[in-house]
Protein backbone atom coordinates (compact mmCIF):
# COMPACT_ATOMS: atom_id res chain seq x y z
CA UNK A 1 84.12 128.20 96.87
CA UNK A 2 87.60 128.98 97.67
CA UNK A 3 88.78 132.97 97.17
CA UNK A 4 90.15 131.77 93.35
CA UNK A 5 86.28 130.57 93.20
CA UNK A 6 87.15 127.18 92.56
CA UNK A 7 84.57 124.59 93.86
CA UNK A 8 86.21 123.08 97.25
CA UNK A 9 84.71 119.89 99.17
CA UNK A 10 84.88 119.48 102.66
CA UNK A 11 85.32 116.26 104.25
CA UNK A 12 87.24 113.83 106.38
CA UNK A 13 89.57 110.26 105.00
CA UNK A 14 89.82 107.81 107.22
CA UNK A 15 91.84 104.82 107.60
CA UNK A 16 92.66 101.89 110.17
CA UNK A 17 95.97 101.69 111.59
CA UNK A 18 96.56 97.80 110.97
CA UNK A 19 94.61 95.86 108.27
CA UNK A 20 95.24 91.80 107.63
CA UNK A 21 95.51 92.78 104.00
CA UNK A 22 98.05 95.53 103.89
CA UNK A 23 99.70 95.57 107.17
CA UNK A 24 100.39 98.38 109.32
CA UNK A 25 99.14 101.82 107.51
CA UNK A 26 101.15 104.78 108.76
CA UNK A 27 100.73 108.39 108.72
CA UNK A 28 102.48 108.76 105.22
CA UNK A 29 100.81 105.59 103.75
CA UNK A 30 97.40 106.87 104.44
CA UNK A 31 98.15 110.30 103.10
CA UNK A 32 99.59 109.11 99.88
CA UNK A 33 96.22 106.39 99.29
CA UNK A 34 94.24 109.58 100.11
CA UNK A 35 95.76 111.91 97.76
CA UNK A 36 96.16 109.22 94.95
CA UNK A 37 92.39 108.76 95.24
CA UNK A 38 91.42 112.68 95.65
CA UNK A 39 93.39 113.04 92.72
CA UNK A 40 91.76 110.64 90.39
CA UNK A 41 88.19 111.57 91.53
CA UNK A 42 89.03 115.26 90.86
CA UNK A 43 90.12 114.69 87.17
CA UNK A 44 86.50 113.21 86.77
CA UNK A 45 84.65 115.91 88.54
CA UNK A 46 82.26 118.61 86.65
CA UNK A 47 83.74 121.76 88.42
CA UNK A 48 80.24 123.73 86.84
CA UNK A 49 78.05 121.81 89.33
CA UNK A 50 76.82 123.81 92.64
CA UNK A 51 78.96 123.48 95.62
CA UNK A 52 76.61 121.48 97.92
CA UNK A 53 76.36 119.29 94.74
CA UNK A 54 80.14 119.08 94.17
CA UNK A 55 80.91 117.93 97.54
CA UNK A 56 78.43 115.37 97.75
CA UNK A 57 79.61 113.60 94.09
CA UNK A 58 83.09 114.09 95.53
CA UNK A 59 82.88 112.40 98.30
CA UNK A 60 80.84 109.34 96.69
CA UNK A 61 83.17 109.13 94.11
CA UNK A 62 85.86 108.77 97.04
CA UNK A 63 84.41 106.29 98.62
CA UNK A 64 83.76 104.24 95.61
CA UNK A 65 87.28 104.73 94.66
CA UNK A 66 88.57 103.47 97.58
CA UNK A 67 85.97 100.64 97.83
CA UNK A 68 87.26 99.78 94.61
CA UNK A 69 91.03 99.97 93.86
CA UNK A 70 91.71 99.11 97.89
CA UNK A 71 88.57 96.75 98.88
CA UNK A 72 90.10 95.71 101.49
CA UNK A 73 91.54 98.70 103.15
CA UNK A 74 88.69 99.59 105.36
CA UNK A 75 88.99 103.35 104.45
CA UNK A 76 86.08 105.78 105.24
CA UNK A 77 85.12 109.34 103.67
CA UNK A 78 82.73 111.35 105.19
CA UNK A 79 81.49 114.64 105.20
């Protein structure tokens, strides 16, 4: 938890710099896909579970999110 004692995940987006599908992915491009898929995992997320908990749904929920609204993209969350 953060010093506002809001539940906080830890963990690291990652994203190719070329793909076939969506062409070259810069610095901006991959920063907006990450946020607009942070952002639509955290309006889903129980913010009463334990941290340890929290982060682990998070970042599943990432990666599925990813996986599905960019298939294609080759993105990878990890912890």
């Amino acid at each position: 938890m953060n010093a506002q004692r809001d539940a906080v995940a830890f963990g690291a987006i990652g994203m190719p710099l070329r793909t076939e599908v969506y062409g070259r992915v810069d610095a901006d491009r991959a920063a907006s896909l990450s946020e607009e898929i942070t952002e639509e995992v955290a309006n889903r997320m129980d913010y009463d579970l334990p941290q340890g908990i929290f982060c682990e749904k998070f970042i599943l929920a990432a990666r599925a999110g990813f996986k599905s609204k960019y298939p294609r993209l080759g993105a990878t969350v990890k912890k």
